[in-house]
ModelCIF file with pLDDT and N, C-alpha, C, O atoms, coordinates in Angstrom:
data_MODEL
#
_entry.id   MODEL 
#
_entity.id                         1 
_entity.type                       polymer 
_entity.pdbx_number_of_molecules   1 
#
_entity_poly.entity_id                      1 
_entity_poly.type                           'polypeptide(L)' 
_entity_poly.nstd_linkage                   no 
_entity_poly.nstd_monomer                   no 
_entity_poly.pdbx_seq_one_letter_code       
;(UNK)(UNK)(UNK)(UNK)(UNK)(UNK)(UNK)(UNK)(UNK)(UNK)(UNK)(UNK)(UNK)(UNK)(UNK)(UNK)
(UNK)(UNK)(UNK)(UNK)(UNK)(UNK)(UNK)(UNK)(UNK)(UNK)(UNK)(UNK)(UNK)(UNK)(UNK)(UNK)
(UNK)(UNK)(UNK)(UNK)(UNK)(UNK)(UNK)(UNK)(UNK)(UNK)(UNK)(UNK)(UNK)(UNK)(UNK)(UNK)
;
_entity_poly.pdbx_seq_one_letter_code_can   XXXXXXXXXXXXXXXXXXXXXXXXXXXXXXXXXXXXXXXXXXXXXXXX 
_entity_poly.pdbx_strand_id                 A 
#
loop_
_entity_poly_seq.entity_id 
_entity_poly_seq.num 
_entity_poly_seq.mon_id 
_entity_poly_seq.hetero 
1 1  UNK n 
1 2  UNK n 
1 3  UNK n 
1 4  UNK n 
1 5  UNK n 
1 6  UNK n 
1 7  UNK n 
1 8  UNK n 
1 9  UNK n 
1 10 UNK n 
1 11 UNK n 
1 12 UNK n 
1 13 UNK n 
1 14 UNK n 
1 15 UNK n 
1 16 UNK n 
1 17 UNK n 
1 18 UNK n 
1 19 UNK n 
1 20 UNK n 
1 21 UNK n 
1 22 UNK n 
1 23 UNK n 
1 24 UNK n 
1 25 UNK n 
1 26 UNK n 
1 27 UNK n 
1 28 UNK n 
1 29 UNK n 
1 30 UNK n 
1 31 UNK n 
1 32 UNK n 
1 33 UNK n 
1 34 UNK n 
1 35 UNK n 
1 36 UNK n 
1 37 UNK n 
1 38 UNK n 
1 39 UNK n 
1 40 UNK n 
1 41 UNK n 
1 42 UNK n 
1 43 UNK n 
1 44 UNK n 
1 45 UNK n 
1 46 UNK n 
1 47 UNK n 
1 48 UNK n 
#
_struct_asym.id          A 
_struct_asym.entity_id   1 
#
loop_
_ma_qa_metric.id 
_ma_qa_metric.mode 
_ma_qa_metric.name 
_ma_qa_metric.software_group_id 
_ma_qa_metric.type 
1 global pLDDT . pLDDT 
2 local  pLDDT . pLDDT 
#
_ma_qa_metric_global.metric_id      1 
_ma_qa_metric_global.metric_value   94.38 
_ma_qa_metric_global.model_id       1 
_ma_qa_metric_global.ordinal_id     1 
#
loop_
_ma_qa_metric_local.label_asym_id 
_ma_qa_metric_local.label_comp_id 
_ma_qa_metric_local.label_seq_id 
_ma_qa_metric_local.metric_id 
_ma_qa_metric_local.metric_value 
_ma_qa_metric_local.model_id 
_ma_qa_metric_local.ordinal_id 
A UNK 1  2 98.00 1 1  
A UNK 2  2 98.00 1 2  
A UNK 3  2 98.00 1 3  
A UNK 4  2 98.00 1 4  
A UNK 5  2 98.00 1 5  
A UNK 6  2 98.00 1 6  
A UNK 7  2 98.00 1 7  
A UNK 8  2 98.00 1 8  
A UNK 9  2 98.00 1 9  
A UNK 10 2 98.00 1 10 
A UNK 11 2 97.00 1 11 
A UNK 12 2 97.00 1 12 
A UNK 13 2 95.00 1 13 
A UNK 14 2 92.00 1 14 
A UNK 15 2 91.00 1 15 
A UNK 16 2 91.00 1 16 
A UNK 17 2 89.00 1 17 
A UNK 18 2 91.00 1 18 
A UNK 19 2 94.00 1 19 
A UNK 20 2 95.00 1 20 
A UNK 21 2 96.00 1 21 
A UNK 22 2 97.00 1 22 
A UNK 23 2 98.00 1 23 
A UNK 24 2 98.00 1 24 
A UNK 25 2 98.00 1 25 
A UNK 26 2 98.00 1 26 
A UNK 27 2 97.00 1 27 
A UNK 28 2 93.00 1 28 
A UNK 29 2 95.00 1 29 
A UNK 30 2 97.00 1 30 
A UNK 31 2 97.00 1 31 
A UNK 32 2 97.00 1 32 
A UNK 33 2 97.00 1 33 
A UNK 34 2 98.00 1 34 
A UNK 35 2 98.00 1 35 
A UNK 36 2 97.00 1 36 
A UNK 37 2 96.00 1 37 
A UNK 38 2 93.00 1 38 
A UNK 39 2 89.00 1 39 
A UNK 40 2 80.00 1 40 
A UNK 41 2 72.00 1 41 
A UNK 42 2 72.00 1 42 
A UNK 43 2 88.00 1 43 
A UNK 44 2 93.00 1 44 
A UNK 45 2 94.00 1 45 
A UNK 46 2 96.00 1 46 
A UNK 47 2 97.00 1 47 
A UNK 48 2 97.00 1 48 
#
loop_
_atom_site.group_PDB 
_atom_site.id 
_atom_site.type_symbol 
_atom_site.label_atom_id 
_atom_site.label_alt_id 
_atom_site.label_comp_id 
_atom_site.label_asym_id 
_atom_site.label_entity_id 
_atom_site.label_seq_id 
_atom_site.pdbx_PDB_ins_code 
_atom_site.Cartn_x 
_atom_site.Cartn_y 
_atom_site.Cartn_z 
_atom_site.occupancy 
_atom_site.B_iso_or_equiv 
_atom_site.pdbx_formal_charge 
_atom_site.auth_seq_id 
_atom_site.auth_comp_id 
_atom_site.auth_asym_id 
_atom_site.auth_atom_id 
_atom_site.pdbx_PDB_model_num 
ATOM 1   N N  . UNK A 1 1  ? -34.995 -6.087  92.449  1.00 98.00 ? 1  UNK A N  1 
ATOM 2   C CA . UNK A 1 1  ? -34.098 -7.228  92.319  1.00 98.00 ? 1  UNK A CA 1 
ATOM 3   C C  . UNK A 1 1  ? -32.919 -6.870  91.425  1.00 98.00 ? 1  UNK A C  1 
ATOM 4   O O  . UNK A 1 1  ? -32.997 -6.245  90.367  1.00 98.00 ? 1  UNK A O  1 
ATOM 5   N N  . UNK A 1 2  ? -31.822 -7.348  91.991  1.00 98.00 ? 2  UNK A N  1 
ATOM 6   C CA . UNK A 1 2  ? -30.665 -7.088  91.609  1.00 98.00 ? 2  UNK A CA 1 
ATOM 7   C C  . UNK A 1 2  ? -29.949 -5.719  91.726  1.00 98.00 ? 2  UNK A C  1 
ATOM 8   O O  . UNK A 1 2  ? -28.864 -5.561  91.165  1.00 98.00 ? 2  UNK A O  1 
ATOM 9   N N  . UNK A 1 3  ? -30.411 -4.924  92.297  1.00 98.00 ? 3  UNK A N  1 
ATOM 10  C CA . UNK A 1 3  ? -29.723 -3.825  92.832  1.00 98.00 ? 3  UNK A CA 1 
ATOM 11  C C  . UNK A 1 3  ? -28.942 -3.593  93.902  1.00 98.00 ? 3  UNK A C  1 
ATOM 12  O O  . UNK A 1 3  ? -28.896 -4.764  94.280  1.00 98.00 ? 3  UNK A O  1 
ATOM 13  N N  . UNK A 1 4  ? -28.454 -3.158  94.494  1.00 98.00 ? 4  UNK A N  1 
ATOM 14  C CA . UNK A 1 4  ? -27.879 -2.619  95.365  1.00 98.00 ? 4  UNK A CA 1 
ATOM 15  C C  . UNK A 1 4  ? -27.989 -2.125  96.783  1.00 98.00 ? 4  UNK A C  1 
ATOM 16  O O  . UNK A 1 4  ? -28.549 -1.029  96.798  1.00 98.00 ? 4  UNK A O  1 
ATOM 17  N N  . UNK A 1 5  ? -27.620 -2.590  98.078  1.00 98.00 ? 5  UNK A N  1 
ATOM 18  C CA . UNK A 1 5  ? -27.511 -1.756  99.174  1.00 98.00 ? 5  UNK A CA 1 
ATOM 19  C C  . UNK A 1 5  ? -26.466 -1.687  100.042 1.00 98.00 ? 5  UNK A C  1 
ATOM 20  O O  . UNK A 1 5  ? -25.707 -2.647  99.906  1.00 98.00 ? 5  UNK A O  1 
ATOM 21  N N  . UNK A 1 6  ? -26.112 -0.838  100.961 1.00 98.00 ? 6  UNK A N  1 
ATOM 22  C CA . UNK A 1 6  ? -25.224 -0.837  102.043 1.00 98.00 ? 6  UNK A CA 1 
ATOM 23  C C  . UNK A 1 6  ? -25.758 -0.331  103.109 1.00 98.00 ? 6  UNK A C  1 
ATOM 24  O O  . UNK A 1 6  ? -26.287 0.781   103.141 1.00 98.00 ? 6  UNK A O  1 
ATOM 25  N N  . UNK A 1 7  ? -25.655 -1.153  104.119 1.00 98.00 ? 7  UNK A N  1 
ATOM 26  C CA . UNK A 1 7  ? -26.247 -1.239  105.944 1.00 98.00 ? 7  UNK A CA 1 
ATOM 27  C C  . UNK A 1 7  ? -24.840 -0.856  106.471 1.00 98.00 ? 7  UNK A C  1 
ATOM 28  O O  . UNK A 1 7  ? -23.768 -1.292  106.050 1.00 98.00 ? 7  UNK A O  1 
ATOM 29  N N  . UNK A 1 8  ? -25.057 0.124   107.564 1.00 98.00 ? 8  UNK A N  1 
ATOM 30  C CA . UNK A 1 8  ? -24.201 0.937   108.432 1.00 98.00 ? 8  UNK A CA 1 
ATOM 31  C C  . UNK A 1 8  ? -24.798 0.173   109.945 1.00 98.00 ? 8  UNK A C  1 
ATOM 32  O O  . UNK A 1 8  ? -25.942 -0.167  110.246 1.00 98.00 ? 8  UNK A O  1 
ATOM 33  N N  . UNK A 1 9  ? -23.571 0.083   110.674 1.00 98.00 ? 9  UNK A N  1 
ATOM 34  C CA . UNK A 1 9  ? -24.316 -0.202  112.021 1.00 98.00 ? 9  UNK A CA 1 
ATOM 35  C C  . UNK A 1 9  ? -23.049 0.941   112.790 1.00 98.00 ? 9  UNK A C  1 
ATOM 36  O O  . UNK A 1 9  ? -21.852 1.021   112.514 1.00 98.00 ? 9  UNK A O  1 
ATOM 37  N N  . UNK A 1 10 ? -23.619 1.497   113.517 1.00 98.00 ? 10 UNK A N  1 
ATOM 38  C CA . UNK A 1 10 ? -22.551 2.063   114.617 1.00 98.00 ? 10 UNK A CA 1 
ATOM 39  C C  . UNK A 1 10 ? -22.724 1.967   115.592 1.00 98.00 ? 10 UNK A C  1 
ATOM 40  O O  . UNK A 1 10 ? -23.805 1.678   116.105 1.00 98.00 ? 10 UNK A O  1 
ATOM 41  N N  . UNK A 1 11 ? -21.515 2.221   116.238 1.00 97.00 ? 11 UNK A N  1 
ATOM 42  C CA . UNK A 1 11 ? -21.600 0.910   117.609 1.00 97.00 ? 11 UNK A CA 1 
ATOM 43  C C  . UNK A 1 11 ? -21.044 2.295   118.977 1.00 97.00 ? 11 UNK A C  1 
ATOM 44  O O  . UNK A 1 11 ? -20.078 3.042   118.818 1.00 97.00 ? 11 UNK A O  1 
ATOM 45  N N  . UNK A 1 12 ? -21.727 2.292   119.896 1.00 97.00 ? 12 UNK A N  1 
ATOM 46  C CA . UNK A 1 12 ? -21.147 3.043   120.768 1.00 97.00 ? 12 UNK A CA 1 
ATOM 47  C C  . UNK A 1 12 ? -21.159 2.444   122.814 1.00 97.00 ? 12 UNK A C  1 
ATOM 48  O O  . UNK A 1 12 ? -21.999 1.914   123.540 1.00 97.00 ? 12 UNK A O  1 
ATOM 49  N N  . UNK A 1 13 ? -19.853 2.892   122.980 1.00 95.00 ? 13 UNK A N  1 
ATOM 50  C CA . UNK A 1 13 ? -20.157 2.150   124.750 1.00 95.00 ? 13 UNK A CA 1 
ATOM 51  C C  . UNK A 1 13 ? -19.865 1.021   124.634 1.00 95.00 ? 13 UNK A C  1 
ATOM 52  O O  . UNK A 1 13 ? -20.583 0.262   125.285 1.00 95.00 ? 13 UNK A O  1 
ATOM 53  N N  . UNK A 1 14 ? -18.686 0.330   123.765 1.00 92.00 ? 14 UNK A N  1 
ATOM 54  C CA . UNK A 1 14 ? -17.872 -0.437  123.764 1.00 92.00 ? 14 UNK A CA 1 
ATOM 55  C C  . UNK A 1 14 ? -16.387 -0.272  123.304 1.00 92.00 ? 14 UNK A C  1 
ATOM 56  O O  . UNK A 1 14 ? -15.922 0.838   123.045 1.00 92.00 ? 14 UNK A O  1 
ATOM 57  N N  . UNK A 1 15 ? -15.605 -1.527  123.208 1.00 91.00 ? 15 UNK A N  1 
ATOM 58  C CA . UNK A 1 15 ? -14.204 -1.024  122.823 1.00 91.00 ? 15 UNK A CA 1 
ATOM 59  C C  . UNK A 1 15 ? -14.408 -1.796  121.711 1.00 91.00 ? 15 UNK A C  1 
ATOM 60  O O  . UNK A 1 15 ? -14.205 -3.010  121.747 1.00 91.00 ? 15 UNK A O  1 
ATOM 61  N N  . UNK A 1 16 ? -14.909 -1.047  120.407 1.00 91.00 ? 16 UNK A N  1 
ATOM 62  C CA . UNK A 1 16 ? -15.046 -1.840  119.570 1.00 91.00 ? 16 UNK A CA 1 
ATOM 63  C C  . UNK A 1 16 ? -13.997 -2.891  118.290 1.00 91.00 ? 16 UNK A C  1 
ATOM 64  O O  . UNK A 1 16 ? -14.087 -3.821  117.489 1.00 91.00 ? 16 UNK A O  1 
ATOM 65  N N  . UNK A 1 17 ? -12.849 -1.690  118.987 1.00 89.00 ? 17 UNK A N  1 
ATOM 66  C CA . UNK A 1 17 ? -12.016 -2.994  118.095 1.00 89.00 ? 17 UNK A CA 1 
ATOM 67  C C  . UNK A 1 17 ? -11.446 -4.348  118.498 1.00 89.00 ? 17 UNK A C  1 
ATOM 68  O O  . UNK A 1 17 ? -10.680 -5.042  117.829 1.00 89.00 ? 17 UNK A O  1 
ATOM 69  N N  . UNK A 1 18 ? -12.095 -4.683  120.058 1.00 91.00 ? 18 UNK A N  1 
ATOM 70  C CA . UNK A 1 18 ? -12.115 -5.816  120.394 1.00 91.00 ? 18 UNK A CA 1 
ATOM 71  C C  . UNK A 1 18 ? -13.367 -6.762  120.481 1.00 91.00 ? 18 UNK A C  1 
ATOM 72  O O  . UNK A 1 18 ? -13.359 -7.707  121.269 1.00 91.00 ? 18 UNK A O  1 
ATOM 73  N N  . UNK A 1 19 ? -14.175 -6.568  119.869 1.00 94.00 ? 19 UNK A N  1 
ATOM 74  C CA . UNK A 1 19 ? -15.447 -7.133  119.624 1.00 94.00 ? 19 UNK A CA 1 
ATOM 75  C C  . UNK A 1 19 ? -16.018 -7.537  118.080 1.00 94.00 ? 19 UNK A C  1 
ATOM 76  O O  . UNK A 1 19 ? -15.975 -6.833  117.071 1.00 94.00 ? 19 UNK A O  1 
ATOM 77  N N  . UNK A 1 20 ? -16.560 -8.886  118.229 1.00 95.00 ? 20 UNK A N  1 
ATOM 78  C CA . UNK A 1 20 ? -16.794 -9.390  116.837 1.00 95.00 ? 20 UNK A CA 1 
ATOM 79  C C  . UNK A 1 20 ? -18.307 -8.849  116.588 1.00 95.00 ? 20 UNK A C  1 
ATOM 80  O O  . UNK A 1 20 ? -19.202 -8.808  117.432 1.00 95.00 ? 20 UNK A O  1 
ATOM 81  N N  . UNK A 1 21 ? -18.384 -8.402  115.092 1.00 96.00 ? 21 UNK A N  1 
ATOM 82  C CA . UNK A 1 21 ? -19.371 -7.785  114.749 1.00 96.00 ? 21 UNK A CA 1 
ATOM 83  C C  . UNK A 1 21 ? -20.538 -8.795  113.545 1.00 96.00 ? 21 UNK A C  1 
ATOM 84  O O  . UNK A 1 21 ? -20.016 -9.361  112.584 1.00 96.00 ? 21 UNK A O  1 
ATOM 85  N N  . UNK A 1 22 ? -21.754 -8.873  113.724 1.00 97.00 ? 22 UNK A N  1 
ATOM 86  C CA . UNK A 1 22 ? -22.651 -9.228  113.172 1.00 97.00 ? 22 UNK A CA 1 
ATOM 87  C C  . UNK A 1 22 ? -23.856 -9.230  112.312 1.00 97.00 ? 22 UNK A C  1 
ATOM 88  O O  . UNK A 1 22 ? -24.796 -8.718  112.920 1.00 97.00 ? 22 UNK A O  1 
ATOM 89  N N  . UNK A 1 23 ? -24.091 -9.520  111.426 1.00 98.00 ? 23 UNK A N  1 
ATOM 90  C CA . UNK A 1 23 ? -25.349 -9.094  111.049 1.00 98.00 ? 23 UNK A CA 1 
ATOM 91  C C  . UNK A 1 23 ? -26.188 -10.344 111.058 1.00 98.00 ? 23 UNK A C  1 
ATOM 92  O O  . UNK A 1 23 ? -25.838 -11.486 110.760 1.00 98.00 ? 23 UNK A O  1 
ATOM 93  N N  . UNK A 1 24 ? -27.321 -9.924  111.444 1.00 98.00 ? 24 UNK A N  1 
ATOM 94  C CA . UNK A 1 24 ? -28.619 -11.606 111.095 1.00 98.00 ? 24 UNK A CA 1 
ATOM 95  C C  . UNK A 1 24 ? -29.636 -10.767 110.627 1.00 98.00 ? 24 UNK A C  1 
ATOM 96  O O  . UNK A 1 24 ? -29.674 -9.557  110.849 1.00 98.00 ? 24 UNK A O  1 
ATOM 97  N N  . UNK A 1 25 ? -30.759 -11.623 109.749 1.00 98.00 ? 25 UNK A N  1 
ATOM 98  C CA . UNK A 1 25 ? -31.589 -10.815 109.330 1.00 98.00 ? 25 UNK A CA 1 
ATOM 99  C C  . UNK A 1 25 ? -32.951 -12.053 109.893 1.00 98.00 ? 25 UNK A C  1 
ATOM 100 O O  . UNK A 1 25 ? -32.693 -13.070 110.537 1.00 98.00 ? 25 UNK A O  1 
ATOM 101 N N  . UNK A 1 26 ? -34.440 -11.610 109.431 1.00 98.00 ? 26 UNK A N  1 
ATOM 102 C CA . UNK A 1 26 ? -35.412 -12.262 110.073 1.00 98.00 ? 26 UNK A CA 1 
ATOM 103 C C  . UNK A 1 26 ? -36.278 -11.754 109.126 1.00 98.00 ? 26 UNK A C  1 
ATOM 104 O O  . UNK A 1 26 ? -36.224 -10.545 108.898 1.00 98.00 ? 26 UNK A O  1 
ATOM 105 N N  . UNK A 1 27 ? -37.269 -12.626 108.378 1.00 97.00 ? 27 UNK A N  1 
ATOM 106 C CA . UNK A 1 27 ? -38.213 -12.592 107.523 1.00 97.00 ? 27 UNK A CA 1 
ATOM 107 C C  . UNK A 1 27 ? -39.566 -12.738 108.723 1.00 97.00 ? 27 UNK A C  1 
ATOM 108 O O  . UNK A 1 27 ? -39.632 -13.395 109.762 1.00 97.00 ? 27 UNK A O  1 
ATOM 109 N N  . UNK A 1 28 ? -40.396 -11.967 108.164 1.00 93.00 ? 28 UNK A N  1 
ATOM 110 C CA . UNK A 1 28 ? -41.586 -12.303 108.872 1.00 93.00 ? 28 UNK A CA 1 
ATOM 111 C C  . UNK A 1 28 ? -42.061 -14.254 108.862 1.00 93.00 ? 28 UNK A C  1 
ATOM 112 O O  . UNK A 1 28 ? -42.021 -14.919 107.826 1.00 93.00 ? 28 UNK A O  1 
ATOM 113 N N  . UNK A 1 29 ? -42.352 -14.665 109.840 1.00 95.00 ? 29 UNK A N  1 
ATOM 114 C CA . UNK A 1 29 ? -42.576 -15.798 110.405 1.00 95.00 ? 29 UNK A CA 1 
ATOM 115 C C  . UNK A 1 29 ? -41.351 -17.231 110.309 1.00 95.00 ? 29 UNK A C  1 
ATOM 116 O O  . UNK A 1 29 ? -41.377 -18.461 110.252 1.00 95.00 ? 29 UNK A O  1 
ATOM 117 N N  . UNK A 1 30 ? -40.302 -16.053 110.339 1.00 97.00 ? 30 UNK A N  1 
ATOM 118 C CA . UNK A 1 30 ? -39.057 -17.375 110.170 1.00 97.00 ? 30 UNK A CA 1 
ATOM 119 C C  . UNK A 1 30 ? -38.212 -16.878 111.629 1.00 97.00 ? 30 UNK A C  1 
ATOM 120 O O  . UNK A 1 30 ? -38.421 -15.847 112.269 1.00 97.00 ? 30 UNK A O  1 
ATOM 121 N N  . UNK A 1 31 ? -37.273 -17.884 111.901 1.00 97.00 ? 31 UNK A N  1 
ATOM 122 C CA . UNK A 1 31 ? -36.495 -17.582 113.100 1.00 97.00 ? 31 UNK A CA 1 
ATOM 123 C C  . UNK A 1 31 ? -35.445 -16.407 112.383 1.00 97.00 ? 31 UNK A C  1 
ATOM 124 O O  . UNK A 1 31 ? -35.638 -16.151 111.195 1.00 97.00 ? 31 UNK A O  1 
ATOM 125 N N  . UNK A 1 32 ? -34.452 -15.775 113.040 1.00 97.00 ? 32 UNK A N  1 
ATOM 126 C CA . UNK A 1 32 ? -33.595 -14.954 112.886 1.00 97.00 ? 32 UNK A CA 1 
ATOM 127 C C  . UNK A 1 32 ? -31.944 -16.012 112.077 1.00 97.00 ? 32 UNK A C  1 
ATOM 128 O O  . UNK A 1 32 ? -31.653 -17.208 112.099 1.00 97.00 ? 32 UNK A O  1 
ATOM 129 N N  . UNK A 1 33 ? -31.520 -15.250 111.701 1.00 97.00 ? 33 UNK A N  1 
ATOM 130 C CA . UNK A 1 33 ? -30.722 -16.203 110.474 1.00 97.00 ? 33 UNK A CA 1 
ATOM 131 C C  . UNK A 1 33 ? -29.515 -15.527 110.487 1.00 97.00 ? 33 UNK A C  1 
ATOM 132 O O  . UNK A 1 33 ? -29.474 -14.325 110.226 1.00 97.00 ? 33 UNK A O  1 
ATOM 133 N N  . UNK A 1 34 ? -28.645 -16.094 110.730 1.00 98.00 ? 34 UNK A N  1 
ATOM 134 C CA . UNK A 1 34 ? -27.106 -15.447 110.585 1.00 98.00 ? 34 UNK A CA 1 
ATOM 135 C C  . UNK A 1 34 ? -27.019 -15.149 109.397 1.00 98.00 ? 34 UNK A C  1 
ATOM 136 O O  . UNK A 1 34 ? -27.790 -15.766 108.662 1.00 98.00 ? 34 UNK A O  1 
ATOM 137 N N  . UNK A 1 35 ? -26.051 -14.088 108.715 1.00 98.00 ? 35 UNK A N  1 
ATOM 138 C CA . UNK A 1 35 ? -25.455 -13.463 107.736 1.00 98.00 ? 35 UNK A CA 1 
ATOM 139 C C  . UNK A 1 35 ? -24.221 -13.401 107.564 1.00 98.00 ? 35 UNK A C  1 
ATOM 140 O O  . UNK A 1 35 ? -23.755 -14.277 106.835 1.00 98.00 ? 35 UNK A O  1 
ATOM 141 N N  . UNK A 1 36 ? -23.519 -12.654 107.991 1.00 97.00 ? 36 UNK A N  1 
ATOM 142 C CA . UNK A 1 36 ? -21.928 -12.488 108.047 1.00 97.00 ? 36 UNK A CA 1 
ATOM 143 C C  . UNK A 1 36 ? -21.682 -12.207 109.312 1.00 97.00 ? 36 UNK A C  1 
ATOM 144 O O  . UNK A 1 36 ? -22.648 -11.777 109.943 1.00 97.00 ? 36 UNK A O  1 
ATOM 145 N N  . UNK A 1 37 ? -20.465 -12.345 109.997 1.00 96.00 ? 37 UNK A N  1 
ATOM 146 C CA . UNK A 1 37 ? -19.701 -11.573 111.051 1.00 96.00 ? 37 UNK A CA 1 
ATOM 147 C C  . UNK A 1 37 ? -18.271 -11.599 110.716 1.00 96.00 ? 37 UNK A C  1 
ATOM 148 O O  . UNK A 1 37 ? -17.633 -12.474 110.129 1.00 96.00 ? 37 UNK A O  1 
ATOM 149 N N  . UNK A 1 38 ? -17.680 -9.857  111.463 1.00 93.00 ? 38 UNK A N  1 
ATOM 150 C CA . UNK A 1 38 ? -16.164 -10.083 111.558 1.00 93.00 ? 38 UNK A CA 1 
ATOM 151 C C  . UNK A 1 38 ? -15.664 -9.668  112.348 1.00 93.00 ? 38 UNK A C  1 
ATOM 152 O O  . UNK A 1 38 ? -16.270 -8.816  112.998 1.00 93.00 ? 38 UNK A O  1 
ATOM 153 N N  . UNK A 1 39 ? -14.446 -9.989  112.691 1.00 89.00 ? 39 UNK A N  1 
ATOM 154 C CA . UNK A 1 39 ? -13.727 -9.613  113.674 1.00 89.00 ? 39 UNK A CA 1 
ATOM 155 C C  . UNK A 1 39 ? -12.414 -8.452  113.849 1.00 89.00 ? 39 UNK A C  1 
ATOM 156 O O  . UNK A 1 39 ? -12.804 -7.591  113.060 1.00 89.00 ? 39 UNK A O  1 
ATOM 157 N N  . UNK A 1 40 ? -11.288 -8.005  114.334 1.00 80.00 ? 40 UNK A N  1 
ATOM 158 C CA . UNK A 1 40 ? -10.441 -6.820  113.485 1.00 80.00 ? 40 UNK A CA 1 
ATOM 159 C C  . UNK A 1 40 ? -9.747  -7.846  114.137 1.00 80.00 ? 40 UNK A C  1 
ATOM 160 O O  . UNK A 1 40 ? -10.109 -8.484  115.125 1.00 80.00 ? 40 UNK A O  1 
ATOM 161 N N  . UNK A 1 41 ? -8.138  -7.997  113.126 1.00 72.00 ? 41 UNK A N  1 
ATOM 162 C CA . UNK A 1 41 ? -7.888  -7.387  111.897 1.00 72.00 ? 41 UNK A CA 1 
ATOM 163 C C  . UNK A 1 41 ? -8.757  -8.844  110.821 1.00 72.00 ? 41 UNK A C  1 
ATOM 164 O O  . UNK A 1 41 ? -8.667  -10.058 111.003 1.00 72.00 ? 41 UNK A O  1 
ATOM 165 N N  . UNK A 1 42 ? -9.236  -8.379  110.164 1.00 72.00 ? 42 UNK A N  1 
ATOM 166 C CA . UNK A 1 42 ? -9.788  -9.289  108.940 1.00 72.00 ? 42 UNK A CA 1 
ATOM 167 C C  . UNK A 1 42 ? -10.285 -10.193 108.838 1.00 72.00 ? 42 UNK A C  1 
ATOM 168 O O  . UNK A 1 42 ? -10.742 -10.503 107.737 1.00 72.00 ? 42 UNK A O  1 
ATOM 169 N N  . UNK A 1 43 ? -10.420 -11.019 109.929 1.00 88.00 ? 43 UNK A N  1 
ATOM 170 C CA . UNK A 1 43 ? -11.306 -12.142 110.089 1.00 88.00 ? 43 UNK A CA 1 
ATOM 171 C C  . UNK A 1 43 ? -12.760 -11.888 109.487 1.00 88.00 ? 43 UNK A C  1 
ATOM 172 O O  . UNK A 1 43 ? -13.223 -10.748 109.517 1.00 88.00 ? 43 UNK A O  1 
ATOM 173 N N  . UNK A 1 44 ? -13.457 -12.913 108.958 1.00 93.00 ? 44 UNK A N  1 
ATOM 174 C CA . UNK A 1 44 ? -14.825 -12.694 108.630 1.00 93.00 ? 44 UNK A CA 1 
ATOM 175 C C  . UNK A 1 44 ? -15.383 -13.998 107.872 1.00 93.00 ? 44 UNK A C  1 
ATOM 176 O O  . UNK A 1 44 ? -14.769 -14.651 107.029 1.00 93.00 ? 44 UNK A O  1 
ATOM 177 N N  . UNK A 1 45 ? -16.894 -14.275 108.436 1.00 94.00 ? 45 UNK A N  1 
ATOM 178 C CA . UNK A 1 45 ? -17.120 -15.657 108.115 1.00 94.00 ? 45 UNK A CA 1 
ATOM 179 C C  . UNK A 1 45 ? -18.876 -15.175 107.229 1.00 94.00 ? 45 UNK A C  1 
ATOM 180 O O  . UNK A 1 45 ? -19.743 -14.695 107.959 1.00 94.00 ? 45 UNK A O  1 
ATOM 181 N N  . UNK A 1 46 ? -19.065 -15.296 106.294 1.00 96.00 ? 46 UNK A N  1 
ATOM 182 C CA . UNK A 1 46 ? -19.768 -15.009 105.684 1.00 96.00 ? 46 UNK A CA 1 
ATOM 183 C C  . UNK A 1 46 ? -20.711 -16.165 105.249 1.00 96.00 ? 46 UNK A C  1 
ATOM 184 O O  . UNK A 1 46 ? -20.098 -17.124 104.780 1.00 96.00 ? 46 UNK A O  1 
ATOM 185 N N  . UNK A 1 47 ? -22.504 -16.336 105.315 1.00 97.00 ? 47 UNK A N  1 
ATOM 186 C CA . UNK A 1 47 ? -23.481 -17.180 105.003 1.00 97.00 ? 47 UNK A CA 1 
ATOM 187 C C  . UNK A 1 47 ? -23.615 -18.110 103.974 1.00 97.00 ? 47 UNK A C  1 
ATOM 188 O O  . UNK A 1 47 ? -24.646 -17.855 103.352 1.00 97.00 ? 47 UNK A O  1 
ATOM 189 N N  . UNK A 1 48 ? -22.997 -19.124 103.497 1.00 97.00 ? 48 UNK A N  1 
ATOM 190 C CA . UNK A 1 48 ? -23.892 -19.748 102.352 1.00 97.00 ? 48 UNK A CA 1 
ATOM 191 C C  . UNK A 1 48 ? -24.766 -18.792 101.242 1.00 97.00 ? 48 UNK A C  1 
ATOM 192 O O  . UNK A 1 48 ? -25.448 -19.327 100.369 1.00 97.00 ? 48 UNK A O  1 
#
């Protein structure tokens, strides 16, 4: 707790700078849960 991470996703077999990008995460016995997404140039809507 209270440390640090960074998640990489790479994306291939799309045109990715026209596609909005996502993360959701999922705890064991909960539904799947939005996180952040963004879009290029700079758009980005980030979780509560």
């Amino acid at each position: 707790a209270g440390g640090s991470l960074r998640l990489s996703c790479a994306a291939s077999g799309l045109t990715f700078s026209v596609y909005t990008m996502a993360w959701f995460r999922q705890a064991p016995g909960k539904e799947r849960e939005f996180v952040a997404c963004n879009t290029w140039p700079g758009g980005s809507t980030i979780s509560d």
